[in-house]
Protein backbone atom coordinates (compact mmCIF):
# COMPACT_ATOMS: atom_id res chain seq x y z
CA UNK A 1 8.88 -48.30 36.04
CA UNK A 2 12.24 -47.71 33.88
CA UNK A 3 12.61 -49.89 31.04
CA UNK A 4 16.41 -49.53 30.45
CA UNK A 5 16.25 -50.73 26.76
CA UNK A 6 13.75 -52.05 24.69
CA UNK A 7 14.84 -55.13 23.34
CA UNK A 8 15.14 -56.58 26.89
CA UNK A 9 13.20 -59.86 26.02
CA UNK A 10 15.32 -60.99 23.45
CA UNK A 11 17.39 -62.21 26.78
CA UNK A 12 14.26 -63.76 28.32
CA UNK A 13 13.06 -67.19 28.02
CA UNK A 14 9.05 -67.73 27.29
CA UNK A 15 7.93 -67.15 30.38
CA UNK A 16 9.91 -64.08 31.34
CA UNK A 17 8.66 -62.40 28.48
CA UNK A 18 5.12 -63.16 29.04
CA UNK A 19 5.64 -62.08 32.61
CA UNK A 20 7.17 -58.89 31.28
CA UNK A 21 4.31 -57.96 29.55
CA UNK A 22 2.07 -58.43 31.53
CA UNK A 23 3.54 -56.22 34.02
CA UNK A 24 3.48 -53.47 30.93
CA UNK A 25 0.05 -53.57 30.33
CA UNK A 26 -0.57 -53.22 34.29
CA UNK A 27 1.68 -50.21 34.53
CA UNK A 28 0.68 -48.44 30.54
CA UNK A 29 -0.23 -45.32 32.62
CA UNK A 30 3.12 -45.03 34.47
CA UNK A 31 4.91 -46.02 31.77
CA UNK A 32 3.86 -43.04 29.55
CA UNK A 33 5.68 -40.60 32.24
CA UNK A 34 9.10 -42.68 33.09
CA UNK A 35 10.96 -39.47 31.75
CA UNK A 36 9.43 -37.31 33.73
CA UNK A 37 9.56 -39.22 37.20
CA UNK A 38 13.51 -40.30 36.33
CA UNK A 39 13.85 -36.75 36.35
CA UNK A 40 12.05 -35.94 39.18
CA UNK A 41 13.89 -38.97 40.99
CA UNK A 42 17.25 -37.83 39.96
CA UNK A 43 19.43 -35.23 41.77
CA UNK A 44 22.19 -35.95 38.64
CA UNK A 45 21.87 -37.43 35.40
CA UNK A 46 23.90 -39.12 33.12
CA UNK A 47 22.78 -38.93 29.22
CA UNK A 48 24.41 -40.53 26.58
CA UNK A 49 22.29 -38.33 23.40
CA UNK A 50 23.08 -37.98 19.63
CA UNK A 51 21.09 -34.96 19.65
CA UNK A 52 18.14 -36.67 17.68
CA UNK A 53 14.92 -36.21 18.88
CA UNK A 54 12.72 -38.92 21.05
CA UNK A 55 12.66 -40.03 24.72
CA UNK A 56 16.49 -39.19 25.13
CA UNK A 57 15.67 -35.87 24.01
CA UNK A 58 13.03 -36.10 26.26
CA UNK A 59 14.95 -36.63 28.90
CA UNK A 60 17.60 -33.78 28.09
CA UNK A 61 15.25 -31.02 28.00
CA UNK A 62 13.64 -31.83 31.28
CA UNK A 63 17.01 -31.75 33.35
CA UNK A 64 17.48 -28.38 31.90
CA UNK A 65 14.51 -27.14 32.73
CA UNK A 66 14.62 -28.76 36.07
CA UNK A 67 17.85 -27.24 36.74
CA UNK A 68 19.61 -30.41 37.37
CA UNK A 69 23.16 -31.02 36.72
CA UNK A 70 24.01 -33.58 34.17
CA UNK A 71 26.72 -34.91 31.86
CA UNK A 72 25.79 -35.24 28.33
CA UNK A 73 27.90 -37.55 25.98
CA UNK A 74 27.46 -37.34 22.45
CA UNK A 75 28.37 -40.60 20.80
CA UNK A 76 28.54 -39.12 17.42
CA UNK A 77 32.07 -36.77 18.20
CA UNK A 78 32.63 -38.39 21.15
CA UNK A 79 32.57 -35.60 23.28
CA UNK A 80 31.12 -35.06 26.82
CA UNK A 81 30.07 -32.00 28.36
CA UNK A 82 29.39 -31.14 32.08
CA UNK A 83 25.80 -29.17 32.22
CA UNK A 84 25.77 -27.99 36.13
């Protein structure tokens, strides 16, 4: 399961949300390793990263050491690089 941002309820009414969590506390286990099987699942990636650590950092350092090519934006100076 890939959560694509956190505050996803916000936009959910009641019962969405309640559904919603539900399904998270089915799925804590496969949850916990989301970066790990988008990596696995991806043959590219796309990764918008400040360079601050957490799950985006995460994410970065397992397409390098996977090997796979990726381009990296860096909000902060704006810049993108190609990693191939």
């Amino acid at each position: 399961m890939y959560v694509p941002f956190e505050t996803q309820s916000l936009t959910m009414d009641k019962g969405e949300q309640k559904e919603r969590e539900l399904i998270f506390e089915r799925a804590a286990n496969i949850y916990s390793c989301r970066n790990s099987k988008m990596v696995e699942d991806a043959w590219a990636g796309l990764v918008v990263f400040d360079g601050n650590k957490g799950g985006t950092h995460n994410v970065f350092q397992q397409l390098l050491e996977a090997g796979k090519p990726f381009i990296w934006i860096n909000p902060v100076n704006m810049k993108y690089y190609e990693i191939i």
